[in-house]
C-alpha atoms as a PDB file:
ATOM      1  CA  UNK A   1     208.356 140.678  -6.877  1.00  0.00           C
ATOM      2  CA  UNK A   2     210.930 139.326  -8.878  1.00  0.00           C
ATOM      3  CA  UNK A   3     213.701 137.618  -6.958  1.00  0.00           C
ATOM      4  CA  UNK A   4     216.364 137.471 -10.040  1.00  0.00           C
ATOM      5  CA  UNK A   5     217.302 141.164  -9.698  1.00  0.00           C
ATOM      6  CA  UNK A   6     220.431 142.145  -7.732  1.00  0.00           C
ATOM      7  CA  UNK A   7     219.952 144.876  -4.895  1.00  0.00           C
ATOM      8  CA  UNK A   8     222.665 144.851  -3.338  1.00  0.00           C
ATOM      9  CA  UNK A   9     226.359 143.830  -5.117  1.00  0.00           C
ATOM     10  CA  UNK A  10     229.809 143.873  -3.365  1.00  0.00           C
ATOM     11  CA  UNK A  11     232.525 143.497  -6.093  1.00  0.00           C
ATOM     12  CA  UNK A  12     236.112 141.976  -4.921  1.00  0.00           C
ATOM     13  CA  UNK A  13     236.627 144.736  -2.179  1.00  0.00           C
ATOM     14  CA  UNK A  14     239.301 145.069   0.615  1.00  0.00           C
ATOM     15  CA  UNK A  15     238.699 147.140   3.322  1.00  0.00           C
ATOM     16  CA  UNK A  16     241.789 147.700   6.052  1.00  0.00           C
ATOM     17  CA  UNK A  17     241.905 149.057   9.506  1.00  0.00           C
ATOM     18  CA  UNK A  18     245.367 151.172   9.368  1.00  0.00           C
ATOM     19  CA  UNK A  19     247.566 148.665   7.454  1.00  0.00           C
ATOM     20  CA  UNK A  20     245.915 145.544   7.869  1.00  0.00           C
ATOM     21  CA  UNK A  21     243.418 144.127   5.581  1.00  0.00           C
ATOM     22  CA  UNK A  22     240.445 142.704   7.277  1.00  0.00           C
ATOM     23  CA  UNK A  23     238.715 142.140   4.112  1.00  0.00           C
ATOM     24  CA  UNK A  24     240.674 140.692   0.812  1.00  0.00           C
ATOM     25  CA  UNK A  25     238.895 139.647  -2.563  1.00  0.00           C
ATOM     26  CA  UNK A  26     235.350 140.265  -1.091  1.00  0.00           C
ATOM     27  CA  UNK A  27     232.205 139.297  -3.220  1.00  0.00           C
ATOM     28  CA  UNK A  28     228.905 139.032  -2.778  1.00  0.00           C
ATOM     29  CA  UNK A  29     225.231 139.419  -3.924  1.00  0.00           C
ATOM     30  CA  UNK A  30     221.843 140.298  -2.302  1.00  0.00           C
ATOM     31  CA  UNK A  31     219.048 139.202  -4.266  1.00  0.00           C
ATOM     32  CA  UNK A  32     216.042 141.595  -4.108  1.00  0.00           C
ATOM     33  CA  UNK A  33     213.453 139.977  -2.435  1.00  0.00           C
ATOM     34  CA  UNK A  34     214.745 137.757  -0.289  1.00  0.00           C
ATOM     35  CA  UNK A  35     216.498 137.640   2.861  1.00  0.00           C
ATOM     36  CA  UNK A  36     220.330 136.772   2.039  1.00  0.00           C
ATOM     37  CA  UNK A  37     222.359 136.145   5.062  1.00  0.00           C
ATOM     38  CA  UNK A  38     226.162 136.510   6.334  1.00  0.00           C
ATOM     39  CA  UNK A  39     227.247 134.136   8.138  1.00  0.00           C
ATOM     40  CA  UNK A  40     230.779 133.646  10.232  1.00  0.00           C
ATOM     41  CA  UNK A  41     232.287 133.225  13.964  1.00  0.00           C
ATOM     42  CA  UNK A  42     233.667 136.705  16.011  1.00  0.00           C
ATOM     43  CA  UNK A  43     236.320 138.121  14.048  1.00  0.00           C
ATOM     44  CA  UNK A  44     235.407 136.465  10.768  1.00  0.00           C
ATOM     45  CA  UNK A  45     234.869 140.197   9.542  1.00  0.00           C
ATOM     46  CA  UNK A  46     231.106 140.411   9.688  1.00  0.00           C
ATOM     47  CA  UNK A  47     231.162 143.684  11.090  1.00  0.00           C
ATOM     48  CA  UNK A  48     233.114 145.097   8.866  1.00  0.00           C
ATOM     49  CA  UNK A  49     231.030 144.163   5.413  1.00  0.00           C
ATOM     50  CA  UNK A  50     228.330 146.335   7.342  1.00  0.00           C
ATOM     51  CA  UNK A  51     230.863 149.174   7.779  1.00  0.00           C
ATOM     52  CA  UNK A  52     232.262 149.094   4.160  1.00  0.00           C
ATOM     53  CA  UNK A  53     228.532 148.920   2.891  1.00  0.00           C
ATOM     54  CA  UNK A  54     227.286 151.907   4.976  1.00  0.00           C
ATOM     55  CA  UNK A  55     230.778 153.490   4.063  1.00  0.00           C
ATOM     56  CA  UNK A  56     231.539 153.595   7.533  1.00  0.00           C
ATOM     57  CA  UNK A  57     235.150 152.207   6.845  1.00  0.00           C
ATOM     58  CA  UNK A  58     234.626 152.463   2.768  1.00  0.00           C
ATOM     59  CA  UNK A  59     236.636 149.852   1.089  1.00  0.00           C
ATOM     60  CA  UNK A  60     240.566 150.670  -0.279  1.00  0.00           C
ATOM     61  CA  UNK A  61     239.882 148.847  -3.857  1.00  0.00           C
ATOM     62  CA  UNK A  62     236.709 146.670  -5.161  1.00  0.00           C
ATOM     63  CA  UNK A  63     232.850 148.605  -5.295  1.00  0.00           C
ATOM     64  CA  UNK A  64     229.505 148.590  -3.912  1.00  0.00           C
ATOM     65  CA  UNK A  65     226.977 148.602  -6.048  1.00  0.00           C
ATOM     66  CA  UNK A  66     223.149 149.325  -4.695  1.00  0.00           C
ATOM     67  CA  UNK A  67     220.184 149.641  -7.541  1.00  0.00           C
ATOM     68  CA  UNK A  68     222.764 149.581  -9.787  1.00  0.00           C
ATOM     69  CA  UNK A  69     224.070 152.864  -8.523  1.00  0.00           C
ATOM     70  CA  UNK A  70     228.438 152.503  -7.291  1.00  0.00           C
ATOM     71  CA  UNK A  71     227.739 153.926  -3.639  1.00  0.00           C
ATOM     72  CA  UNK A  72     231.738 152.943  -2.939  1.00  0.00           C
ATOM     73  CA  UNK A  73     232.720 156.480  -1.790  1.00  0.00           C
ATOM     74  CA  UNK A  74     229.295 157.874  -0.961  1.00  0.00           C
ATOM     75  CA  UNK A  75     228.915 159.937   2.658  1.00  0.00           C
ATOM     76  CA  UNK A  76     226.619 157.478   4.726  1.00  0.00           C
ATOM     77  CA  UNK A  77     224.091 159.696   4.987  1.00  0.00           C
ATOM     78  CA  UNK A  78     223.544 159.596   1.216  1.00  0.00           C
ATOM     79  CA  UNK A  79     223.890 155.921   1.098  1.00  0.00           C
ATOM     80  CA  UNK A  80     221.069 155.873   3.942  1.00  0.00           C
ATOM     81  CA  UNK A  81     218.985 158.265   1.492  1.00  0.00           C
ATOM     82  CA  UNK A  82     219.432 155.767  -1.208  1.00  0.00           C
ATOM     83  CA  UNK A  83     217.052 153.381   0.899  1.00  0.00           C
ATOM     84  CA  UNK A  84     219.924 151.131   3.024  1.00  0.00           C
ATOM     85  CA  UNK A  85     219.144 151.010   6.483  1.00  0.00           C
ATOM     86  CA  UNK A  86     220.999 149.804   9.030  1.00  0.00           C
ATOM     87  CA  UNK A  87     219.714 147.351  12.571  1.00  0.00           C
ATOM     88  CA  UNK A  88     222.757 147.357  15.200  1.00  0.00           C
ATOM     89  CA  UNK A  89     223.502 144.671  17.206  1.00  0.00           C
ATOM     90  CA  UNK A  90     223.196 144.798  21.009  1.00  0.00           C
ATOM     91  CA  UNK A  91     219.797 146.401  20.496  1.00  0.00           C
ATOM     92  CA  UNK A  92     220.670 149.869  20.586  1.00  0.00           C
ATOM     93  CA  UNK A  93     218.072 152.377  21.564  1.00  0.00           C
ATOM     94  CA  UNK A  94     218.024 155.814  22.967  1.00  0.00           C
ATOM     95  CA  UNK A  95     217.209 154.722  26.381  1.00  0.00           C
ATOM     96  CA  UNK A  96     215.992 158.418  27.974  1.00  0.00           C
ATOM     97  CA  UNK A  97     213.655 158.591  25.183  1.00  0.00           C
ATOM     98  CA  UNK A  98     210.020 157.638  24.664  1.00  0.00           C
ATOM     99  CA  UNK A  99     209.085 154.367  21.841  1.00  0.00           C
ATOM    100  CA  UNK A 100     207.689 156.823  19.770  1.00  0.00           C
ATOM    101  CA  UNK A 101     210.179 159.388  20.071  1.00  0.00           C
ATOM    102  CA  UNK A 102     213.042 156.361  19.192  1.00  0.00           C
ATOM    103  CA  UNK A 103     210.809 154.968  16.026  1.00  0.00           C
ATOM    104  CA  UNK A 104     210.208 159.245  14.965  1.00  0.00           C
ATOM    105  CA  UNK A 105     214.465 159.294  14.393  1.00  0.00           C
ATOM    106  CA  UNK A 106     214.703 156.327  12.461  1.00  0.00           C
ATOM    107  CA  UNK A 107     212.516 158.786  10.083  1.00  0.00           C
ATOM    108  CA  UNK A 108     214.760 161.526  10.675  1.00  0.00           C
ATOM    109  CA  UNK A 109     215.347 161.819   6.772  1.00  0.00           C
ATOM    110  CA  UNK A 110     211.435 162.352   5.750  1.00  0.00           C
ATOM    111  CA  UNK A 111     209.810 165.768   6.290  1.00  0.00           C
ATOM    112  CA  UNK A 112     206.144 165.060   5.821  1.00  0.00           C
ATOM    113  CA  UNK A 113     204.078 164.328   9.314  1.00  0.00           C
ATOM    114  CA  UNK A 114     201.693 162.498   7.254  1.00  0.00           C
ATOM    115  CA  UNK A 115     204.234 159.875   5.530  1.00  0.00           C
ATOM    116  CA  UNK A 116     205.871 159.016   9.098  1.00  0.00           C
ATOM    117  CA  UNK A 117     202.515 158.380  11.044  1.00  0.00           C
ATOM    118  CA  UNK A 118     201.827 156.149   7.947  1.00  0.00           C
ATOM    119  CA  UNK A 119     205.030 154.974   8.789  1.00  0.00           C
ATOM    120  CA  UNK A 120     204.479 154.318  12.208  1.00  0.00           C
ATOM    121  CA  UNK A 121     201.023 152.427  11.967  1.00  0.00           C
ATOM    122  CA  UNK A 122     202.863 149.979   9.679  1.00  0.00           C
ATOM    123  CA  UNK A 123     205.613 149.914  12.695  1.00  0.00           C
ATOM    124  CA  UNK A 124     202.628 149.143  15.023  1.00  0.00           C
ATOM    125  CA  UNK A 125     201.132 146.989  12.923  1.00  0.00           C
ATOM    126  CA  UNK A 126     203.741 144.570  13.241  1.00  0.00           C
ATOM    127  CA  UNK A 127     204.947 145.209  16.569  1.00  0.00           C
ATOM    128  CA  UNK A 128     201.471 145.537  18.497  1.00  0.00           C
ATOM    129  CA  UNK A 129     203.460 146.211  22.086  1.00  0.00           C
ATOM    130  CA  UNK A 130     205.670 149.204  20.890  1.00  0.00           C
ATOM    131  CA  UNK A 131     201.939 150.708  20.196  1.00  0.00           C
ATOM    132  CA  UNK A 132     200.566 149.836  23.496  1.00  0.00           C
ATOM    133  CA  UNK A 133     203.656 151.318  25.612  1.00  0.00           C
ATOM    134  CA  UNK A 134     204.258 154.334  23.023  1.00  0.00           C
ATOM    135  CA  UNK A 135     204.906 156.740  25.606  1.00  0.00           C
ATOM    136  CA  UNK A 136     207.164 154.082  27.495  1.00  0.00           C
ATOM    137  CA  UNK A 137     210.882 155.225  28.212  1.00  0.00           C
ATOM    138  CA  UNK A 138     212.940 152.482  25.930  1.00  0.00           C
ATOM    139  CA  UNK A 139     215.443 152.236  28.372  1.00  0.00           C
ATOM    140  CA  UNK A 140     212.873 150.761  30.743  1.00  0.00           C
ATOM    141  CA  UNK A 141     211.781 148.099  28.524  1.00  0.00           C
ATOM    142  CA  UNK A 142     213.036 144.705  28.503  1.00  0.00           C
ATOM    143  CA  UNK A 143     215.409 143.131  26.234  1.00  0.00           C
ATOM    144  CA  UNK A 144     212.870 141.485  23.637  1.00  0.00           C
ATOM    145  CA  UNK A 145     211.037 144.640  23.404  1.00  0.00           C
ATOM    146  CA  UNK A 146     213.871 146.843  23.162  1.00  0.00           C
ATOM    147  CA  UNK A 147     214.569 144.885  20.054  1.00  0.00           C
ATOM    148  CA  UNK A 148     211.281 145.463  18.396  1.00  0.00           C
ATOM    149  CA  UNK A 149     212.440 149.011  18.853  1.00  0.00           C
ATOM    150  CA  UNK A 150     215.293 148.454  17.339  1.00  0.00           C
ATOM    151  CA  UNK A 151     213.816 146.882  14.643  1.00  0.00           C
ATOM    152  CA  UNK A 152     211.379 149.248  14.130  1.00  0.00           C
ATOM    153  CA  UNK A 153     212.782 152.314  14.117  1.00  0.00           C
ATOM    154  CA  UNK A 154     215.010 150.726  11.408  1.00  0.00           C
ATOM    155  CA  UNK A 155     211.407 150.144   9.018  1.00  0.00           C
ATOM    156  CA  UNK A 156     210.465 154.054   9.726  1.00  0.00           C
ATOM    157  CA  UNK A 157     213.178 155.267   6.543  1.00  0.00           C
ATOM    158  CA  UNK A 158     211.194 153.019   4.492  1.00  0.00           C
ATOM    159  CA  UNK A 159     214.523 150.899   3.298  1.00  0.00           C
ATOM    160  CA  UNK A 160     214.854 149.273   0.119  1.00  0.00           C
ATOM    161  CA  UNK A 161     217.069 146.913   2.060  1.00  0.00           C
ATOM    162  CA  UNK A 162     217.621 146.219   5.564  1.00  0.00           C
ATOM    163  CA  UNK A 163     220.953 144.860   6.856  1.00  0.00           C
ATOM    164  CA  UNK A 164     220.104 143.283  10.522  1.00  0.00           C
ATOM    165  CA  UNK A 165     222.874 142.644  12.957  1.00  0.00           C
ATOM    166  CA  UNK A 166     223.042 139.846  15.435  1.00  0.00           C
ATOM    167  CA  UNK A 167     219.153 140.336  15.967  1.00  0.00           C
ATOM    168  CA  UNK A 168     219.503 136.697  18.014  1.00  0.00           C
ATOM    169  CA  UNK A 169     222.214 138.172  20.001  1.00  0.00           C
ATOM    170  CA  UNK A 170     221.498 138.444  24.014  1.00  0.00           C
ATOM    171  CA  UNK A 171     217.952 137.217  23.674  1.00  0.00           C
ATOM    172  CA  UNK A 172     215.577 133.811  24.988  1.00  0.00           C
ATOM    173  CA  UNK A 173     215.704 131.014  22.297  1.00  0.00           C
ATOM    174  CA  UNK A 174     212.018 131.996  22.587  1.00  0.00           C
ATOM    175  CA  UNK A 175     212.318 135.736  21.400  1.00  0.00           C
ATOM    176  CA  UNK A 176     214.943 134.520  18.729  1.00  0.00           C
ATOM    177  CA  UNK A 177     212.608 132.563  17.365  1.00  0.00           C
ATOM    178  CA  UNK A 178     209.615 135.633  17.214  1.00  0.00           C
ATOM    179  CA  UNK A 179     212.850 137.854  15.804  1.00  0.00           C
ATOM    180  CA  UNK A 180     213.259 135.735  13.435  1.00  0.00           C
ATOM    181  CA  UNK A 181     209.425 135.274  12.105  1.00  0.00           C
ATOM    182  CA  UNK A 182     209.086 138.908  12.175  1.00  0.00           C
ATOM    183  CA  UNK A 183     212.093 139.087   9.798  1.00  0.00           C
ATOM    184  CA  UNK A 184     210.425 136.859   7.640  1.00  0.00           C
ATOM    185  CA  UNK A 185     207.144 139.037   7.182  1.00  0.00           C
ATOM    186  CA  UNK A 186     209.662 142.407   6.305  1.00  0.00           C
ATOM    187  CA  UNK A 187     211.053 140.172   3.546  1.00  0.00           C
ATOM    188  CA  UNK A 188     207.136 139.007   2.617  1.00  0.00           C
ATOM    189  CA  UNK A 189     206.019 143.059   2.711  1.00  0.00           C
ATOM    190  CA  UNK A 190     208.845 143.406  -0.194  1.00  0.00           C
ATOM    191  CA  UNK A 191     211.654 144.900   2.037  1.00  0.00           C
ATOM    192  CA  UNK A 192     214.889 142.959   1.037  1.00  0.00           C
ATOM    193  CA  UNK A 193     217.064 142.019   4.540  1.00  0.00           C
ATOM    194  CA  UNK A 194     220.633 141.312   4.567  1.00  0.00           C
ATOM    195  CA  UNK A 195     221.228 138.820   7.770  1.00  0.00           C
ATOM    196  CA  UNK A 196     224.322 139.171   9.384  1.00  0.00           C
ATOM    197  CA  UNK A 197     224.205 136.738  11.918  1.00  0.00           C
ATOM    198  CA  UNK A 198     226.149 133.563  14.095  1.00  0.00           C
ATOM    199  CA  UNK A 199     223.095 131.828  14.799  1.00  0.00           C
ATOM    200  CA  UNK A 200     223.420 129.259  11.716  1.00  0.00           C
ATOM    201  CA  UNK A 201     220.266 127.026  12.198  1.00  0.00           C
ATOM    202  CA  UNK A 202     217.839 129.228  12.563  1.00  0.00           C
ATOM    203  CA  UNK A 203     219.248 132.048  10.171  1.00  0.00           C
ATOM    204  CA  UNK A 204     219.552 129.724   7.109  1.00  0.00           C
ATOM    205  CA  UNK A 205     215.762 128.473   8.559  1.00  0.00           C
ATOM    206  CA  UNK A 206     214.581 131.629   7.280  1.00  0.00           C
ATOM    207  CA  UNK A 207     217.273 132.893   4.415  1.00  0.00           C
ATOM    208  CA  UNK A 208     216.834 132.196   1.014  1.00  0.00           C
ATOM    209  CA  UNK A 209     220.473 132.035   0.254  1.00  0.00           C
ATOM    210  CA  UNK A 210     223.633 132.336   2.217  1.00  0.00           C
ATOM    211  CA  UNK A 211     226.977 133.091   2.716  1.00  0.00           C
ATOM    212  CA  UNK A 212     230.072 131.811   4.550  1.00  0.00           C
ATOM    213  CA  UNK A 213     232.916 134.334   6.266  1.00  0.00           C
ATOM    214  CA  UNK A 214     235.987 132.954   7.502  1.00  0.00           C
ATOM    215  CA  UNK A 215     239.027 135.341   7.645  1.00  0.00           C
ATOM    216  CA  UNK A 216     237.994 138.200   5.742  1.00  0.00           C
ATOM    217  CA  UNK A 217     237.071 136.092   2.406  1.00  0.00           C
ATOM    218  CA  UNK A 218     233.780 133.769   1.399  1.00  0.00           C
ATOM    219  CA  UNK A 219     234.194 130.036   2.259  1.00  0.00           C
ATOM    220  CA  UNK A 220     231.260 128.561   1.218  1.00  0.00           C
ATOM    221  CA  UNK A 221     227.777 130.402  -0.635  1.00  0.00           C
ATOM    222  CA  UNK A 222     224.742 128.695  -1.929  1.00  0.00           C
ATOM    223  CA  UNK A 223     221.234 127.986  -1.591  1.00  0.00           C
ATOM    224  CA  UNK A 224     220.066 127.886   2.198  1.00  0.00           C
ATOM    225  CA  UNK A 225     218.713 125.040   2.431  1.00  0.00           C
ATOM    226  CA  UNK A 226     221.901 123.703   0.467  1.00  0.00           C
ATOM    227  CA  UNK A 227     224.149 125.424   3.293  1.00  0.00           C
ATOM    228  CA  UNK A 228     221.607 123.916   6.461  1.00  0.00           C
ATOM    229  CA  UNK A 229     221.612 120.192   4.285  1.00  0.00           C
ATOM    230  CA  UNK A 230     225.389 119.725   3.662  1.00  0.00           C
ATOM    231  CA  UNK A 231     227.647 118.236   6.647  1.00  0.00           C
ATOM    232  CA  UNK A 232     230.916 119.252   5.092  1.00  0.00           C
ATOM    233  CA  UNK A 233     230.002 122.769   5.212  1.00  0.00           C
ATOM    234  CA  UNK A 234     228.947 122.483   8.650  1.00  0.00           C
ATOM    235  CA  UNK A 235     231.312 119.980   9.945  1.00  0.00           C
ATOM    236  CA  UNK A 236     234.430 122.506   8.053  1.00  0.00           C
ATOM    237  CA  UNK A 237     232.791 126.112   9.121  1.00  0.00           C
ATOM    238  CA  UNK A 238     230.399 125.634  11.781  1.00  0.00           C
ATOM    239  CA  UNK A 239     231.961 122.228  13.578  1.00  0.00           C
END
């Protein structure tokens, strides 16, 4: 796949919570391909790129442009249709409800019984445990595995791109680490990922290029390995 073409573009946006801007000026690009992550310290405005991107909180000026389609002022529900889906942080499932029955509404969009067990093999496939304890109640699970659900049930819409949230958030270094390889083979089986994340070293371990948030606005962008490499960026943003 060629990793030169833009999926994802955000273009100079502001997005405001009553009155107050929260985001001012906002630009950035995911590359498709590749895993491109976000990163910045609580209250940098993290969340809210997620929100204005799944219009959520759509921005007041500026545009989002996915496929080279503006979905600015698109319904989320027809921004999820375009192939955008969306991993919370915290691990959100639907605890009172079975592994299979959490990854079967993550492909609440798709119709065809045949496309979503597809679906689901590839799910298992990757996540060998959610296949074993199918039938398991998710809110019985423990954290790391609640995660794959997560995760999972986020892969059964088929994205185009995938925007993870905190997936290091709450877990063992241990699990943070398998998180993080099994974002790695999404990326390799073409999906692109959009890491939001606080977790520097081992996100920009696995991005291929990253950005900076501090106050609403890019700091700092560049190559990963650029960002992991250079101590002014880390001694300014990350201390």
């Amino acid at each position: 796949m060629e990793k030169n073409i833009s999926s994802l573009m955000v273009e100079k946006i502001c997005t405001a919570y009553d009155r107050a801007d929260v985001l001012e000026d906002l630009s950035l690009k995911v590359v498709q391909g590749t895993i491109t992550c976000l990163l910045g310290n609580n209250g940098s405005g993290k969340t809210t790129v997620i929100r204005s991107i799944l219009g959520l909180t759509p921005p007041r000026s500026g545009r989002i442009v996915f496929e080279d389609d503006d979905i600015t002022r698109l319904p989320t529900h027809k921004i999820i249709r375009r192939g955008i889906a969306s991993i919370p942080e915290g691990r959100k499932v639907f605890p009172g409800l079975t592994v299979a029955e959490n990854l079967r509404l993550g492909g609440y969009q798709e119709d065809d019984k045949g496309v979503l067990l597809e679906r689901m093999k590839k799910v298992y496939g990757i996540f060998p445990r959610l296949k074993e304890r199918s039938s398991q109640l998710a809110g019985t699970m423990s954290g790391g595995e609640q995660a794959m659900v997560s995760i999972g049930r986020g892969l059964m819409s088929a994205p185009k791109l995938l925007i993870v949230d905190e997936p290091s958030l709450g877990l063992s270094p241990l699990l943070v680490k398998e998180n993080f390889r099994i974002i790695q083979e999404i990326r390799d089986q073409g999906v692109t990922v959009f890491l939001v994340e606080q977790n520097v070293r081992q996100t920009l371990g696995i991005s291929d290029y990253g950005y900076v948030l501090s106050k609403g606005g890019v700091v700092a962008e560049g190559d990963a390995r650029y960002l992991r490499d250079n101590k002014e960026v880390q001694e300014a943003y990350f201390g």
